[in-house]
C-alpha atoms as a PDB file:
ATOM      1  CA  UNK A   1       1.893  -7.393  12.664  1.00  0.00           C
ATOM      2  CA  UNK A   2      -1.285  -5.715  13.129  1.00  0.00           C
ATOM      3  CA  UNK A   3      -2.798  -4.239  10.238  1.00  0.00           C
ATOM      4  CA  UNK A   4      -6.114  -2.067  11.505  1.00  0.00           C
ATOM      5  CA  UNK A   5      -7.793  -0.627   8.364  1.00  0.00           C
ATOM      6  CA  UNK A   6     -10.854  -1.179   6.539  1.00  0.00           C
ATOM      7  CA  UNK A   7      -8.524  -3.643   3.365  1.00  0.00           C
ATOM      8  CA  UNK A   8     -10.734  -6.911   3.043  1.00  0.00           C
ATOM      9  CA  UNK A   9      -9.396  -9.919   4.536  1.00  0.00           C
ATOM     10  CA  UNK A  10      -7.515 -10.983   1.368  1.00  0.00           C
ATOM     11  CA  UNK A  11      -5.325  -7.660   1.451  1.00  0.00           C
ATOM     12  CA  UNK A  12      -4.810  -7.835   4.724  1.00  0.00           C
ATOM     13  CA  UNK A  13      -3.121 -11.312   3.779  1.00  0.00           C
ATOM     14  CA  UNK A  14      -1.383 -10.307   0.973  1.00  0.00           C
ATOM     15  CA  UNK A  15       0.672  -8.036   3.435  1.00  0.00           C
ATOM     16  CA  UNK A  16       0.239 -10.143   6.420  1.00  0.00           C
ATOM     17  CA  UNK A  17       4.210 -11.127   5.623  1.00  0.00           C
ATOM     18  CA  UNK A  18       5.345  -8.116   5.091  1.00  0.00           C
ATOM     19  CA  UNK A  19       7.920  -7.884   7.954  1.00  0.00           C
ATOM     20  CA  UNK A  20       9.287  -4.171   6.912  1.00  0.00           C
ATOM     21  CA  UNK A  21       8.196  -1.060   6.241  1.00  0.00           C
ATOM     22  CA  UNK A  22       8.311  -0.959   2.278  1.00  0.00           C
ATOM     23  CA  UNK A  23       9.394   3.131   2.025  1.00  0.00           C
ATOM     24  CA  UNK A  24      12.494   2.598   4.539  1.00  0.00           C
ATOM     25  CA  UNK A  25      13.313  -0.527   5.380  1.00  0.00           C
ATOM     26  CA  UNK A  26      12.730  -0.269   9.235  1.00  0.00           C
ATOM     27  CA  UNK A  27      11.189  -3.154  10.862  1.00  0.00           C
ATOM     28  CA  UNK A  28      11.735  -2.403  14.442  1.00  0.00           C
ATOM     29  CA  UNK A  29       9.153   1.043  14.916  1.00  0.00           C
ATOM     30  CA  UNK A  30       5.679  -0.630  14.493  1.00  0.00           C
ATOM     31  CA  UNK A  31       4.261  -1.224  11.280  1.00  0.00           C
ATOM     32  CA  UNK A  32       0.980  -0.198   9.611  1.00  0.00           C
ATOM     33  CA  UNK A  33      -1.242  -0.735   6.431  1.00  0.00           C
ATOM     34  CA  UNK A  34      -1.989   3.158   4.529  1.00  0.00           C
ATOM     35  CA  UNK A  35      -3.954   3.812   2.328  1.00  0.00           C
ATOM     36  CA  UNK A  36      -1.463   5.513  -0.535  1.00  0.00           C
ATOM     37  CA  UNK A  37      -4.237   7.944  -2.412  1.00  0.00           C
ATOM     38  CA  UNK A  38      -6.589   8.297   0.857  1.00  0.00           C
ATOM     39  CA  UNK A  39      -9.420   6.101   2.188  1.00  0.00           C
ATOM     40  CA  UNK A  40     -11.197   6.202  -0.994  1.00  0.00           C
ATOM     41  CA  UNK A  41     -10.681   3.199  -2.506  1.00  0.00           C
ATOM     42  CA  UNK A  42      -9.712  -0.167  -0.491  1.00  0.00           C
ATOM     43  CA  UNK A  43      -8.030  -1.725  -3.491  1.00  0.00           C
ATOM     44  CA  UNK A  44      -4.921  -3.708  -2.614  1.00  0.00           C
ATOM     45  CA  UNK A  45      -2.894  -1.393  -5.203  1.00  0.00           C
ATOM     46  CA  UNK A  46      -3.945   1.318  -3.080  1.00  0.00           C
ATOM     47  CA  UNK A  47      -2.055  -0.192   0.278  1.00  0.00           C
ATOM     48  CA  UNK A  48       1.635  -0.190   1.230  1.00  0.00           C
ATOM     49  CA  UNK A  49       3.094  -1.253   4.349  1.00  0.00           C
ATOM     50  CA  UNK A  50       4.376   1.776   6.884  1.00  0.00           C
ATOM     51  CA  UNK A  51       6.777   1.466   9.963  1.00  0.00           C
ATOM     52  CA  UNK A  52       4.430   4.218  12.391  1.00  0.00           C
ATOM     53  CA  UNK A  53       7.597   6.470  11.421  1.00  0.00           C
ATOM     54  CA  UNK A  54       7.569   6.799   7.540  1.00  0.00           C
ATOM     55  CA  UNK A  55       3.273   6.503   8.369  1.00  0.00           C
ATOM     56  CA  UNK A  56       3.564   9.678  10.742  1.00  0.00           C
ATOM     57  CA  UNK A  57       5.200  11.652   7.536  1.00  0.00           C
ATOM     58  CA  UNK A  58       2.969  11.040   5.117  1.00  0.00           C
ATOM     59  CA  UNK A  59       1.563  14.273   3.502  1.00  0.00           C
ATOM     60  CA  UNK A  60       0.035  12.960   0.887  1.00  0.00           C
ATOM     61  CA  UNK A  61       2.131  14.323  -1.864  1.00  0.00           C
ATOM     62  CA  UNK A  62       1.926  13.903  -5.735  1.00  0.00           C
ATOM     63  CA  UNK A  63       5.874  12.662  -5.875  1.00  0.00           C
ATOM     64  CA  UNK A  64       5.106  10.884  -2.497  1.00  0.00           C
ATOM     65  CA  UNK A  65       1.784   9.025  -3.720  1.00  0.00           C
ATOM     66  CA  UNK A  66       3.551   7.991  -7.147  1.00  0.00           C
ATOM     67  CA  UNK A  67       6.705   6.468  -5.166  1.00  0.00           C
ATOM     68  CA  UNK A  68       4.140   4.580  -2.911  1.00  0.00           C
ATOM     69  CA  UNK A  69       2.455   3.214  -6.004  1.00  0.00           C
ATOM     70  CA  UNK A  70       5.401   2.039  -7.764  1.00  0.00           C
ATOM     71  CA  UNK A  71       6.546   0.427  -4.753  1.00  0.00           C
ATOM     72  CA  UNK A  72       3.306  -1.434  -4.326  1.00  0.00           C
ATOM     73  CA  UNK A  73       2.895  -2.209  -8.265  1.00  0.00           C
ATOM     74  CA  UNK A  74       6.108  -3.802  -7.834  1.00  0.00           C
ATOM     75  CA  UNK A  75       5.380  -5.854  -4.734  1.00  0.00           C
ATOM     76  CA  UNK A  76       1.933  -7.282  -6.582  1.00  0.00           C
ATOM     77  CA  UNK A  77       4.238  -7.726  -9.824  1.00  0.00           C
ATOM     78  CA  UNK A  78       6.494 -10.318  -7.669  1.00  0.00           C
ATOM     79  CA  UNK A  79       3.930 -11.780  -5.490  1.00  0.00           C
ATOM     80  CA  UNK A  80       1.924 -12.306  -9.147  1.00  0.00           C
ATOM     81  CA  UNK A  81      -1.120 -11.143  -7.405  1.00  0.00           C
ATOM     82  CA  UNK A  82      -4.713 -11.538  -9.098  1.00  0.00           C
ATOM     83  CA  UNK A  83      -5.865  -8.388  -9.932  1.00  0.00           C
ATOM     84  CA  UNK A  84      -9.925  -7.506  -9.219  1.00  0.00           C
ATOM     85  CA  UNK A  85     -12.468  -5.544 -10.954  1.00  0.00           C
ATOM     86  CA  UNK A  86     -11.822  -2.876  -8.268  1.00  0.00           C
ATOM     87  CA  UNK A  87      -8.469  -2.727  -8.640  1.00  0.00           C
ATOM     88  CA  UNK A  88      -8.210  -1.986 -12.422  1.00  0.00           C
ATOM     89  CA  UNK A  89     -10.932   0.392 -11.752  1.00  0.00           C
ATOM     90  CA  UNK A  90      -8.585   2.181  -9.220  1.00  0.00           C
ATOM     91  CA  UNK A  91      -5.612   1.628 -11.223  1.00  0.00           C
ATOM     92  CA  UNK A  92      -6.944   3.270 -14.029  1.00  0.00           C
ATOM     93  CA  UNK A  93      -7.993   5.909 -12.127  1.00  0.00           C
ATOM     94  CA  UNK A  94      -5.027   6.884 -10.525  1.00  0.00           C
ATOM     95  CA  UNK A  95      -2.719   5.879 -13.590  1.00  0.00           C
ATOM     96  CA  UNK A  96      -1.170   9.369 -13.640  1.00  0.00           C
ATOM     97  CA  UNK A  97       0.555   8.092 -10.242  1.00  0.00           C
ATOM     98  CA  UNK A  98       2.089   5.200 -12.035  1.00  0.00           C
END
């Protein structure tokens, strides 16, 4: 899977196995790392895995931004990812989302 977006090496690993988009399922349209709130922040709670399909939709919604964050707070929650500095900085944030 090719991931092209400016996540540090480590989130680009932490994905690197995700074989499905995470919103539908889909594994067979091309798949792509997005950034849920906007390029702002790079932190790995701020990434979800897209097929190019569910990617091309995004609008950048409230209700679509807080389903894309509890998807990905679950994914970290069962992968028992380490959590940075940045990413509790983003997380608190952006805590309305959650």
């Amino acid at each position: 899977m090719k991931l092209n977006n400016p996540f540090s090496q480590t989130t680009h690993n932490l994905y690197l196995y995700v074989f499905a988009c995470q919103d539908c399922g889909r594994s067979d349209n091309g798949l792509s790392l997005h950034h849920i709130t906007g390029r702002g922040s790079n932190s790995k709670l701020n990434a979800i895995v897209l097929c190019n399909l569910c990617h091309g939709k995004c609008g950048h919604s409230f209700e679509e931004e807080s389903r894309y964050s509890k998807i990905t707070v679950q994914f970290h929650l069962r992968e028992g990812t380490i959590l940075t500095g940045k990413d509790i900085e983003y997380y608190k944030n952006n805590m309305l989302l959650y």
